[in-house]
C-alpha atoms as a PDB file:
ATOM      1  CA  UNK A   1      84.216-107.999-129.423  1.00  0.00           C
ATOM      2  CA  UNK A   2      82.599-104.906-127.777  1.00  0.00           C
ATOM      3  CA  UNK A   3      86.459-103.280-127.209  1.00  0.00           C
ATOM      4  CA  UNK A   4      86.960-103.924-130.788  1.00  0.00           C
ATOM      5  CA  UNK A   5      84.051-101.445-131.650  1.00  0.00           C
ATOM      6  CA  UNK A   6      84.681 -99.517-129.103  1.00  0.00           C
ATOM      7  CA  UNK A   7      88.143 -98.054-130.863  1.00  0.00           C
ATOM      8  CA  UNK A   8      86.883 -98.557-134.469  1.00  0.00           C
ATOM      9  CA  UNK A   9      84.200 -96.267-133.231  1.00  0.00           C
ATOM     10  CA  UNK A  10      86.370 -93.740-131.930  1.00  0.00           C
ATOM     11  CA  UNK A  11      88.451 -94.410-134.725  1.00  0.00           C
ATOM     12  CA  UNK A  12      85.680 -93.189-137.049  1.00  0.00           C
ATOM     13  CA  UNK A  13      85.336 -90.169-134.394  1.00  0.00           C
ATOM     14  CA  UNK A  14      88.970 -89.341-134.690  1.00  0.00           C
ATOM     15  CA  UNK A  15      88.934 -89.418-138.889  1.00  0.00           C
ATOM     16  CA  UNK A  16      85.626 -87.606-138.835  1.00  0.00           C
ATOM     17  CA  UNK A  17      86.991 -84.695-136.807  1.00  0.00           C
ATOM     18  CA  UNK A  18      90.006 -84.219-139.013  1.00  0.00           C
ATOM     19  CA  UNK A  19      87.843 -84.609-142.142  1.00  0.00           C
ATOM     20  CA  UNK A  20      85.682 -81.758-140.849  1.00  0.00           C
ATOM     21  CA  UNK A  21      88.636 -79.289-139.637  1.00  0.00           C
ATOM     22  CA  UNK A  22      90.280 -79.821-142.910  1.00  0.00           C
ATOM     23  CA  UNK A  23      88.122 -79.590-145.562  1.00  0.00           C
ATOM     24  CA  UNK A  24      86.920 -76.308-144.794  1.00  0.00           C
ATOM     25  CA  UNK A  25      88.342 -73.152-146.457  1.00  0.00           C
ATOM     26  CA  UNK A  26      89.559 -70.516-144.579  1.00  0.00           C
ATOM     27  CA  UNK A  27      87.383 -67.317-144.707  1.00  0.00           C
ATOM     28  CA  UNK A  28      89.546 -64.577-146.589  1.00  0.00           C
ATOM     29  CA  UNK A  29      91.432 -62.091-144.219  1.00  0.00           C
ATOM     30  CA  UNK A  30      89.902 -58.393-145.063  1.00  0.00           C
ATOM     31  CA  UNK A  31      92.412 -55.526-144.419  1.00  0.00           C
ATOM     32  CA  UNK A  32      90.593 -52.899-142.391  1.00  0.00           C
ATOM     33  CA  UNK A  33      90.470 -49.439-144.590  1.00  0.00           C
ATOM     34  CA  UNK A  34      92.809 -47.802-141.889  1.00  0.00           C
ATOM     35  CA  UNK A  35      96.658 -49.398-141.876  1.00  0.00           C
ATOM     36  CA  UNK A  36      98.147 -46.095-140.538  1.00  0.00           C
ATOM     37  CA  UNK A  37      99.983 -47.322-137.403  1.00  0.00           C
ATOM     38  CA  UNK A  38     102.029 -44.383-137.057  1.00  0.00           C
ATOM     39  CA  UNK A  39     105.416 -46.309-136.636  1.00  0.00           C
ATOM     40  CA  UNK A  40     107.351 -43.059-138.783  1.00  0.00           C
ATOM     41  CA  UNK A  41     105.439 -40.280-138.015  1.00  0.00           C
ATOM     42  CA  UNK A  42     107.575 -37.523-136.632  1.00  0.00           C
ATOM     43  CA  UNK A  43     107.349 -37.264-132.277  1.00  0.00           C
ATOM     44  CA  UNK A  44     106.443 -34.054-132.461  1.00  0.00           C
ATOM     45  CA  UNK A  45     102.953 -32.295-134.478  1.00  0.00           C
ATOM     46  CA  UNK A  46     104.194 -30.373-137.313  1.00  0.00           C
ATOM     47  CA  UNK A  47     101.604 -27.575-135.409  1.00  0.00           C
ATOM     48  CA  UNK A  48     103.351 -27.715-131.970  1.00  0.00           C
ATOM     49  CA  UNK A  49     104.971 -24.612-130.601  1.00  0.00           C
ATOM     50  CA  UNK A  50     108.628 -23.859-129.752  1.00  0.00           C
ATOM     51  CA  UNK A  51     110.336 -27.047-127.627  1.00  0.00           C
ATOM     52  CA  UNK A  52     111.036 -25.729-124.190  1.00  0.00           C
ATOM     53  CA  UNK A  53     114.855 -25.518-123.139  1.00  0.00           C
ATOM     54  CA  UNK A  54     116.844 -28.551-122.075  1.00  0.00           C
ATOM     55  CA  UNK A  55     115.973 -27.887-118.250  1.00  0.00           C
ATOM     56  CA  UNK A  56     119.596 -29.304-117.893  1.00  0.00           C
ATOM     57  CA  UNK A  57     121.314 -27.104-119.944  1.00  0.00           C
ATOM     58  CA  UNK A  58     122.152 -24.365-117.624  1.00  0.00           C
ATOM     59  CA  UNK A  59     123.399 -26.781-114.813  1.00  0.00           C
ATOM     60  CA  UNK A  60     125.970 -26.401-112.704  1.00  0.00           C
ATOM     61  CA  UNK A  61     129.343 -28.585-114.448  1.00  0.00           C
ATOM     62  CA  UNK A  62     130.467 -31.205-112.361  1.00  0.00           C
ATOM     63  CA  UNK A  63     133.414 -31.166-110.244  1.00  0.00           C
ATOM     64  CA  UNK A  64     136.576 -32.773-110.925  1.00  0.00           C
ATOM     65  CA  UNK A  65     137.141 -35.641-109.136  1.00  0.00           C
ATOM     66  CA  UNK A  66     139.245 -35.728-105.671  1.00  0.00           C
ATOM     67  CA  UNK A  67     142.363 -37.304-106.435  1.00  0.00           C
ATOM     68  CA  UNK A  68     144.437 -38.627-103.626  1.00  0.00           C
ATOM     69  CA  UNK A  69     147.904 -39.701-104.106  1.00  0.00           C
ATOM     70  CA  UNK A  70     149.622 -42.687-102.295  1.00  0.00           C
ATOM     71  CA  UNK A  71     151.176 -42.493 -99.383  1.00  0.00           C
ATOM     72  CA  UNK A  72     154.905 -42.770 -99.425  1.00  0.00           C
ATOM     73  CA  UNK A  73     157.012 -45.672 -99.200  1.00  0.00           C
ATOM     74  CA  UNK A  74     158.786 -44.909 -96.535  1.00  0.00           C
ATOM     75  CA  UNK A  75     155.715 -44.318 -94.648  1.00  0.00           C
ATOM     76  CA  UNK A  76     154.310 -47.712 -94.815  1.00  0.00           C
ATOM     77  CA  UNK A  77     154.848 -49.986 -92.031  1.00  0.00           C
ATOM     78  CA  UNK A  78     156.554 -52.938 -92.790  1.00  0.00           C
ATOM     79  CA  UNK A  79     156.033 -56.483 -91.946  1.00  0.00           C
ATOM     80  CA  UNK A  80     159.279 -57.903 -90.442  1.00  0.00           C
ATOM     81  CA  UNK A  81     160.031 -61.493 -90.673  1.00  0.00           C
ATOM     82  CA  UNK A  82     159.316 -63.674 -87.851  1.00  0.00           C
END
């Protein structure tokens, strides 16, 4: 008999707490008065002086590659059948 009222009790427990989470309204969401995130604004001030030169742009070009051709043919050694 006592397990019996042991789970009706927390039975009751169990319905109680969902009762309680439930029925309560949730409290209206109030936008704060600033919603400028800044996801568009241009990266640079519209006040900022002259941009600076690339600090690349009077480098040095790169050198071709070294291209090395293949030997010769005739050159090779050759396996000889055993």
């Amino acid at each position: 008999m006592i397990p019996t009222l042991i789970v009706l009790g927390l039975l009751a427990l169990g319905v109680g707490i969902v009762a309680f989470a439930t029925r309560r309204t949730p409290t209206p969401v109030v936008p704060s008065a600033d919603q400028d995130t800044a996801w568009n604004d241009p990266i640079t001030p519209a006040g900022a002086g002259p941009v600076e030169d690339d600090p690349f742009a009077h480098a040095p070009t790169l050198t071709p590659p070294v291209v090395v051709a293949p030997a010769a043919t005739e050159t090779l050694p050759i396996e000889r059948a055993s």
